[in-house]
N, C-alpha and C. Protein backbone atom coordinates (compact mmCIF):
# COMPACT_ATOMS: atom_id res chain seq x y z
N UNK A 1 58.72 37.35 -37.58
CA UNK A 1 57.43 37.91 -37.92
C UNK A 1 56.85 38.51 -36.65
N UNK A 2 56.24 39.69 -36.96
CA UNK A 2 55.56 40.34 -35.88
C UNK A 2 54.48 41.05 -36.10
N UNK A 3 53.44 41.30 -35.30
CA UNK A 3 52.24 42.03 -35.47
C UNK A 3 51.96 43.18 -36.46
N UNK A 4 53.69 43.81 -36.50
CA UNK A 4 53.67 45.26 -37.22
C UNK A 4 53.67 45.01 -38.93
N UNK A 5 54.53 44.06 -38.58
CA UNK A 5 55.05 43.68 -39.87
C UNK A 5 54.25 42.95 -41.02
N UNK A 6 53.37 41.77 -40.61
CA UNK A 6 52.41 41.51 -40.81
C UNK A 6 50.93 42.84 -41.24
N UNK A 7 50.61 43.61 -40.47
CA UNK A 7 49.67 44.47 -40.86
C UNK A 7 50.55 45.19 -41.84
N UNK A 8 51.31 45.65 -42.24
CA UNK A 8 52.53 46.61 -43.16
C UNK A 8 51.82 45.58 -44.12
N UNK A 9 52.05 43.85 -44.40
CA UNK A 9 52.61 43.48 -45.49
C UNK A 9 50.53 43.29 -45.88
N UNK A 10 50.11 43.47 -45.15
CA UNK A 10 48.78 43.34 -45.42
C UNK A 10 48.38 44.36 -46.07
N UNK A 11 48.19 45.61 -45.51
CA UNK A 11 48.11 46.58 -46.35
C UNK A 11 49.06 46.69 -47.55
N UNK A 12 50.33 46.58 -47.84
CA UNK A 12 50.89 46.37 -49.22
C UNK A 12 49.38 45.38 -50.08
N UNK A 13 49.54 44.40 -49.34
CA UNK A 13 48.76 43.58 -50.48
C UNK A 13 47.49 43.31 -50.71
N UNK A 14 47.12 44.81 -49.92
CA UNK A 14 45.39 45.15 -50.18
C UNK A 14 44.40 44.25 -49.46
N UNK A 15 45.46 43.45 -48.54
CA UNK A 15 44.30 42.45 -47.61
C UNK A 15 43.66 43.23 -46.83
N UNK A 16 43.80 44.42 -46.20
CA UNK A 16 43.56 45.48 -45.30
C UNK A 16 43.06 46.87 -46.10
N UNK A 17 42.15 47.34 -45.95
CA UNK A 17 42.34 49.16 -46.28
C UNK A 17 43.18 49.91 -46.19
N UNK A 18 43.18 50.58 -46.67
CA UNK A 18 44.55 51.77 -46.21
C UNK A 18 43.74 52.58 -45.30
N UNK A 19 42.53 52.68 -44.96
CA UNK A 19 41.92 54.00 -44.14
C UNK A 19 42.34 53.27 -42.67
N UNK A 20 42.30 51.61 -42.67
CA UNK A 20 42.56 51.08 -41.57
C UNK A 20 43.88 51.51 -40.72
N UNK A 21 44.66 51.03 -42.24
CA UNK A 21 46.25 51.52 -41.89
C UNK A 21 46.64 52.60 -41.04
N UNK A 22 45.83 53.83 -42.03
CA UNK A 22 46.05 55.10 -41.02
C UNK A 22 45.11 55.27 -40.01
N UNK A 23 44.13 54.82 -40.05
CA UNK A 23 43.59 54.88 -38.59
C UNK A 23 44.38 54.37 -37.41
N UNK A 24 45.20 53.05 -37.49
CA UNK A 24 46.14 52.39 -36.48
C UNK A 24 47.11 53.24 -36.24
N UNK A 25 48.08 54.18 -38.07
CA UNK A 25 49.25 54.65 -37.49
C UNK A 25 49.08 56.32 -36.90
N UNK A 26 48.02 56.77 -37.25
CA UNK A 26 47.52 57.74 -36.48
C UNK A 26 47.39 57.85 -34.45
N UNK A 27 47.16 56.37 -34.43
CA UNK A 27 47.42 56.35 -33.29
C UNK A 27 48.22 55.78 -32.54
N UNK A 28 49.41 55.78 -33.13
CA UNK A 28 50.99 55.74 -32.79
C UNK A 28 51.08 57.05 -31.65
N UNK A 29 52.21 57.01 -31.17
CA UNK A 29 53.18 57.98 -30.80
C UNK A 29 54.01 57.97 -32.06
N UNK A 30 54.50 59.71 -31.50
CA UNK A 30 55.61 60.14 -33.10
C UNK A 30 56.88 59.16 -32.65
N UNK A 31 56.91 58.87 -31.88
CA UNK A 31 58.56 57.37 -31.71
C UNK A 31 58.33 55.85 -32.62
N UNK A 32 56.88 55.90 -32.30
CA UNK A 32 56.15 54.73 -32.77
C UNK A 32 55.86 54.85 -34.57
N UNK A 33 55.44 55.82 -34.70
CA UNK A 33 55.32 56.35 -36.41
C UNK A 33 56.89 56.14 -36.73
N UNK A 34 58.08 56.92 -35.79
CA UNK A 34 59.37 56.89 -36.74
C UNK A 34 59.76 55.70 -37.07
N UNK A 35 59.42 54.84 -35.87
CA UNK A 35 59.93 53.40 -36.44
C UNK A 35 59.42 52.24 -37.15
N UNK A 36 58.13 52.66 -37.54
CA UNK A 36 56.97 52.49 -38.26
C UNK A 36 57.99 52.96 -40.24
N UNK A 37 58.04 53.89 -39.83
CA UNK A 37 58.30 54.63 -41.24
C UNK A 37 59.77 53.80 -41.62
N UNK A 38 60.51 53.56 -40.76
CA UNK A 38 62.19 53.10 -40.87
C UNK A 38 61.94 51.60 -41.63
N UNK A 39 60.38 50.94 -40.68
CA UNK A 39 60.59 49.64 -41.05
C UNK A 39 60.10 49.47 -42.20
N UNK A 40 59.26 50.52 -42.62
CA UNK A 40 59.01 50.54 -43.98
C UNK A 40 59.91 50.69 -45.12
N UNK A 41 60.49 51.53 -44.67
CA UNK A 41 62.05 51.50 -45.55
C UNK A 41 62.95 50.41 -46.12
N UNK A 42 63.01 49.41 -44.95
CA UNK A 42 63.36 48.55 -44.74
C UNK A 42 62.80 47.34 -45.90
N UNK A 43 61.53 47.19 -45.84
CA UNK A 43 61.28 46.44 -46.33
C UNK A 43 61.05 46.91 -47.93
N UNK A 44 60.72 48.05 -48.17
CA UNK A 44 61.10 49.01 -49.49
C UNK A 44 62.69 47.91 -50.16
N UNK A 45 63.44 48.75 -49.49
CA UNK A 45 64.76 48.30 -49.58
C UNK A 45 65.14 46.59 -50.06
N UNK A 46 64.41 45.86 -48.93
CA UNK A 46 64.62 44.40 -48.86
C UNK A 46 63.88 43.70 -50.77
N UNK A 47 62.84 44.31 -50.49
CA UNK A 47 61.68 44.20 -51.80
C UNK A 47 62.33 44.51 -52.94
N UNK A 48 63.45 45.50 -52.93
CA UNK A 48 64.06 45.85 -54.16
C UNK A 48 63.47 46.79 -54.88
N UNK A 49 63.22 48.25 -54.18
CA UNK A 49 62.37 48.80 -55.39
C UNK A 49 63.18 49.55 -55.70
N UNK A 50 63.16 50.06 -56.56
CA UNK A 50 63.98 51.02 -58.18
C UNK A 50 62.84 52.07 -58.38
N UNK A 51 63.86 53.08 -58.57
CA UNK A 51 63.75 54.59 -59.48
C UNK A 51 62.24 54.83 -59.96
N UNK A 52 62.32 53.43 -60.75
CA UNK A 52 61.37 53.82 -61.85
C UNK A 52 59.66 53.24 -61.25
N UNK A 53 59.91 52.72 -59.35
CA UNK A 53 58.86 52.58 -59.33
C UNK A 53 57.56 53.72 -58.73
N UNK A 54 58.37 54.86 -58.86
CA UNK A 54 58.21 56.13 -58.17
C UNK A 54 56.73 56.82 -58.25
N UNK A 55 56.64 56.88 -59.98
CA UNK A 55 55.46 57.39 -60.40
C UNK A 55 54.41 56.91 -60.33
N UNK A 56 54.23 55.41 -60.70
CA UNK A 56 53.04 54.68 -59.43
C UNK A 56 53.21 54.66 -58.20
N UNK A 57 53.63 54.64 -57.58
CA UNK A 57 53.68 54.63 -56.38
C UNK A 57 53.10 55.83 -55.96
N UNK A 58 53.46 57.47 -56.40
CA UNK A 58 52.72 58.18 -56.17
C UNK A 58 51.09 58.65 -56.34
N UNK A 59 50.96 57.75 -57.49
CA UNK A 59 49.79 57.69 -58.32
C UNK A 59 49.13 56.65 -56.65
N UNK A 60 49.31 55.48 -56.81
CA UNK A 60 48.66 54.61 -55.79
C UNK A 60 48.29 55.32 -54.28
N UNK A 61 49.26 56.37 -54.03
CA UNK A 61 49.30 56.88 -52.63
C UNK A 61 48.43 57.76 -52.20
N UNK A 62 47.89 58.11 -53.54
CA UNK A 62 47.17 59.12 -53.78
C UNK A 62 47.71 60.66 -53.75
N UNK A 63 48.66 60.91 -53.89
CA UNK A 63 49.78 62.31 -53.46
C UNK A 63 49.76 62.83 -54.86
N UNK A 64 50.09 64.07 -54.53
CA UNK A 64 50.20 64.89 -55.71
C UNK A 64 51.68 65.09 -55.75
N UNK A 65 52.12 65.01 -57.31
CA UNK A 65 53.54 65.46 -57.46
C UNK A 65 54.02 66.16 -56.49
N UNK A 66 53.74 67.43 -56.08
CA UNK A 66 54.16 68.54 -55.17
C UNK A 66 54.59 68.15 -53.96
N UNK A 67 53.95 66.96 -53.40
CA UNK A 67 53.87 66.78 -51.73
C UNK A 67 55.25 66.21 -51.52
N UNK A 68 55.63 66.73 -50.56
CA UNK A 68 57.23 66.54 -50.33
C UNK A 68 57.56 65.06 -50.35
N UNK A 69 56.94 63.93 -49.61
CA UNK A 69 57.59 62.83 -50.08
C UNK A 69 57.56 61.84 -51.61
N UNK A 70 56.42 62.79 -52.50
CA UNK A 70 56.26 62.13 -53.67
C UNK A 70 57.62 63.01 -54.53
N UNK A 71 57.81 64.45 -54.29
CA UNK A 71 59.66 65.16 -54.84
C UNK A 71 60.44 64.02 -54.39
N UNK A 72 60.72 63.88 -53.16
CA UNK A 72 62.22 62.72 -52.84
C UNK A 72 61.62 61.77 -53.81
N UNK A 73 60.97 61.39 -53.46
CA UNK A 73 61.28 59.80 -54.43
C UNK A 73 61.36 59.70 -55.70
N UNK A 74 61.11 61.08 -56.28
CA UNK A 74 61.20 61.16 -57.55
C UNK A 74 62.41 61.79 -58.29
N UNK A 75 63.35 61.96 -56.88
CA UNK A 75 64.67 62.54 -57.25
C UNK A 75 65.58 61.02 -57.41
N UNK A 76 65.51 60.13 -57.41
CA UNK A 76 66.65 58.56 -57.69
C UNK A 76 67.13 58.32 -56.59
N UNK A 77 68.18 57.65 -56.78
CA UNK A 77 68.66 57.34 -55.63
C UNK A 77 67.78 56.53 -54.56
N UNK A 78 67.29 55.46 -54.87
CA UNK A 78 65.94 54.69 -54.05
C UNK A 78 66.40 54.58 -52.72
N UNK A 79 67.39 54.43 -52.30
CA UNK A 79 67.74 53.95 -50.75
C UNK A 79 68.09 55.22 -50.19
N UNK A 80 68.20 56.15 -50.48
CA UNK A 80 68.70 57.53 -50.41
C UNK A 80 67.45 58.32 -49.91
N UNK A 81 66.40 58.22 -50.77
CA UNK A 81 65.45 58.63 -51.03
C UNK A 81 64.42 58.13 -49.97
N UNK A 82 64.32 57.31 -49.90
CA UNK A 82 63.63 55.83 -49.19
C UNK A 82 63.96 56.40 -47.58
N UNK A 83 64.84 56.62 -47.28
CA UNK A 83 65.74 57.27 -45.75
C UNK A 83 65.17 58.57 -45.41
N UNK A 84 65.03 59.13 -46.44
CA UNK A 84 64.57 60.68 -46.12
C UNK A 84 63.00 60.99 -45.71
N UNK A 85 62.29 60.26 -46.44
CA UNK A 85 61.23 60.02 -46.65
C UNK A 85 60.90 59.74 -45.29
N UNK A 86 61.12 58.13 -44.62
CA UNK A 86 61.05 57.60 -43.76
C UNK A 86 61.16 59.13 -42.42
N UNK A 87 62.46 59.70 -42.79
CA UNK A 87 62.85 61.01 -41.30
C UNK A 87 61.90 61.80 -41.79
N UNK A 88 60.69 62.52 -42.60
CA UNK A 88 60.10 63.23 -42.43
C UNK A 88 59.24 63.37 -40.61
N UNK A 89 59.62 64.67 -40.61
CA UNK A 89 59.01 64.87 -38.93
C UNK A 89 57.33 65.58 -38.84
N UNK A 90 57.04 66.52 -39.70
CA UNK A 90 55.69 66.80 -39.52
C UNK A 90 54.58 65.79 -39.38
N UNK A 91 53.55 66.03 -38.76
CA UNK A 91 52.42 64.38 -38.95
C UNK A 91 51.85 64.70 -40.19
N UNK A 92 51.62 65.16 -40.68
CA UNK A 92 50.90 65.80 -42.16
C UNK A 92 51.87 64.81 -43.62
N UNK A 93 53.10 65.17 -42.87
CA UNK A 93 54.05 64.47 -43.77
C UNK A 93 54.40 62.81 -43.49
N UNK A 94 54.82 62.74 -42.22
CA UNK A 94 54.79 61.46 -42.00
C UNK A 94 53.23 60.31 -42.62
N UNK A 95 51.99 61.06 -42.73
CA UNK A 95 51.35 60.33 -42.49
C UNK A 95 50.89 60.10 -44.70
N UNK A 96 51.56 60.88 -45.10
CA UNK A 96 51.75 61.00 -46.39
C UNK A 96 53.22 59.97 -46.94
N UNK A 97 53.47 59.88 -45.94
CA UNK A 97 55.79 59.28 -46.20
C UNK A 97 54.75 57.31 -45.96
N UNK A 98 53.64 57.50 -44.96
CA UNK A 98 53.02 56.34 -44.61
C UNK A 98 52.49 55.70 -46.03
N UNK A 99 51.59 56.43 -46.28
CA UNK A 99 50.98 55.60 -47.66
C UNK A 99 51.68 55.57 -49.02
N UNK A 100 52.85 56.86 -48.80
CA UNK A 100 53.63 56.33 -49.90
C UNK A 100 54.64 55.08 -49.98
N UNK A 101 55.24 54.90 -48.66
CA UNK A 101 55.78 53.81 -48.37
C UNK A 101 55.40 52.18 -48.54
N UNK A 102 54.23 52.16 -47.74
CA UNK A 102 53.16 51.53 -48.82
C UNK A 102 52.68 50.88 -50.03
N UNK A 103 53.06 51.87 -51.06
CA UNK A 103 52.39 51.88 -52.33
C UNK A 103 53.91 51.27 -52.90
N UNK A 104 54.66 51.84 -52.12
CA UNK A 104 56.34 51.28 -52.60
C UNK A 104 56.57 49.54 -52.43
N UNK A 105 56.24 49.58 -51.40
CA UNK A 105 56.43 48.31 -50.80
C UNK A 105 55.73 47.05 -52.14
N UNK A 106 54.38 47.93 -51.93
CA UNK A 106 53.28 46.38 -52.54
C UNK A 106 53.96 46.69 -54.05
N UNK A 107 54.40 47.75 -54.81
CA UNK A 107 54.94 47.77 -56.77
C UNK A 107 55.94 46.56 -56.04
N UNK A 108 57.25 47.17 -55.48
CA UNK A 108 58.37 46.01 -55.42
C UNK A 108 58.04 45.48 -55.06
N UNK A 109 57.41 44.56 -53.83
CA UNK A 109 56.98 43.35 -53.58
C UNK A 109 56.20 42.54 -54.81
N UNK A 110 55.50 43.07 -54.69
CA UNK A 110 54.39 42.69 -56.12
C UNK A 110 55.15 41.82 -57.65
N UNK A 111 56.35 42.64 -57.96
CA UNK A 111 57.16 42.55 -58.81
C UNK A 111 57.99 41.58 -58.41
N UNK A 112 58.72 41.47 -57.24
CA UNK A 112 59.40 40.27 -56.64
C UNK A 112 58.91 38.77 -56.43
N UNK A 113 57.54 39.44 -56.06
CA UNK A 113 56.69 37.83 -55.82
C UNK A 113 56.77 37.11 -57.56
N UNK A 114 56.47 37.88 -58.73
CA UNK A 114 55.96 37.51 -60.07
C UNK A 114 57.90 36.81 -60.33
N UNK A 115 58.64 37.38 -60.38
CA UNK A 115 60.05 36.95 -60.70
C UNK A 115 60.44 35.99 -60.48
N UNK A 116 60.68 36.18 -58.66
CA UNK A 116 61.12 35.03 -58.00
C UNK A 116 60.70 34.19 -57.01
N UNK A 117 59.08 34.35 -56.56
CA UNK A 117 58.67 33.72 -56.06
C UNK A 117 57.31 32.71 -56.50
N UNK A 118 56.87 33.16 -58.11
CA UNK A 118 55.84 32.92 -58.49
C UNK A 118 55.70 31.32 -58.37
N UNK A 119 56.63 30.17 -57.86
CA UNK A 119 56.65 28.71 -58.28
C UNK A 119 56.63 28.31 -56.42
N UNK A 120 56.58 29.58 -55.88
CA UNK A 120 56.33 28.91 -54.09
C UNK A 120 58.12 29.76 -53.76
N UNK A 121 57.88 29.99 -52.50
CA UNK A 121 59.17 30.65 -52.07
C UNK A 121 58.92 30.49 -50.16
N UNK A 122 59.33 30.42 -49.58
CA UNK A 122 59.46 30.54 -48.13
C UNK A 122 58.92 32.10 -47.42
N UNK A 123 58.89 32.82 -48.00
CA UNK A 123 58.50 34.26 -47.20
C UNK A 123 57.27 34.01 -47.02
N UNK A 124 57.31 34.47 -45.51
CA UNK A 124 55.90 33.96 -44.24
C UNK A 124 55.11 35.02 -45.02
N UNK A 125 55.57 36.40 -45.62
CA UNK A 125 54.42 37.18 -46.14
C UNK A 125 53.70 37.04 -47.54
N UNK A 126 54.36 35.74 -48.15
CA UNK A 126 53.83 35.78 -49.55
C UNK A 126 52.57 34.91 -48.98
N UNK A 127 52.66 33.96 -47.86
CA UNK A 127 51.23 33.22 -47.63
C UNK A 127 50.18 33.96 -46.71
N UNK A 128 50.11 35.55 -46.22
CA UNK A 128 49.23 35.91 -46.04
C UNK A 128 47.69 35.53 -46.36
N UNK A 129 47.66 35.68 -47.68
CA UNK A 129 46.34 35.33 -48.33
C UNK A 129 45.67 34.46 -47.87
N UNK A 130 46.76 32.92 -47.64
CA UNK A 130 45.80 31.78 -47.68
C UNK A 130 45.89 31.46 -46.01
N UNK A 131 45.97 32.58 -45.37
CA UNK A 131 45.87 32.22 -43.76
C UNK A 131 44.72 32.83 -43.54
């Protein structure tokens, strides 16, 4: 567990704002955003999200169909998709690849916690709340 990771899983789970979020990753360096965006991926990935969690997710991110990282994710391929997203290089885009990533994280997480963690589970981020 680490500082980054922790604020990531906070904002997934609405303990935080999102204006906060981007206020912090705004003031990244673009090295600091890429690996920001990777670890988001990451935990996308880890969380298990699927295809079909796309269209909320865009809805939550606030993005309009059009905006380039709400197209990838709506093309399949979640880990595929999830990668590309993450390498967007513009800040306009990255900072859009940010809250969609985000919105990804907390559907699959969200969905993971109700499955398989709803009876108590060990992940340091499901006890956010009660710290």
């Amino acid at each position: 567990m680490n500082e980054r990771d922790v604020l990531l899983n906070e904002l997934a789970q609405g303990l935080r704002p999102m204006s906060q979020g981007l206020e912090w990753f705004d003031g990244l360096g673009r090295e600091q955003q890429s690996e920001v965006l990777l670890s988001l991926r990451h935990h996308c990935v880890q969380a298990r999200a699927v295809t079909e969690d796309a269209p909320e997710s865009i809805r939550r991110a606030g993005l309009r169909p059009t905006h380039t990282p709400a197209v990838l994710i709506s093309r399949g391929r979640m880990d595929e998709q999830l990668g590309k997203i993450a390498g967007l290089a513009p800040l306009d885009e990255r900072r859009k690849a940010f809250r969609l990533l985000i919105a990804v994280l907390a559907i699959a997480d969200g969905r993971r916690r109700e499955r398989f963690c709803s009876g108590g589970c060990s992940h340091w981020w499901h006890r956010l709340s009660a710290a």
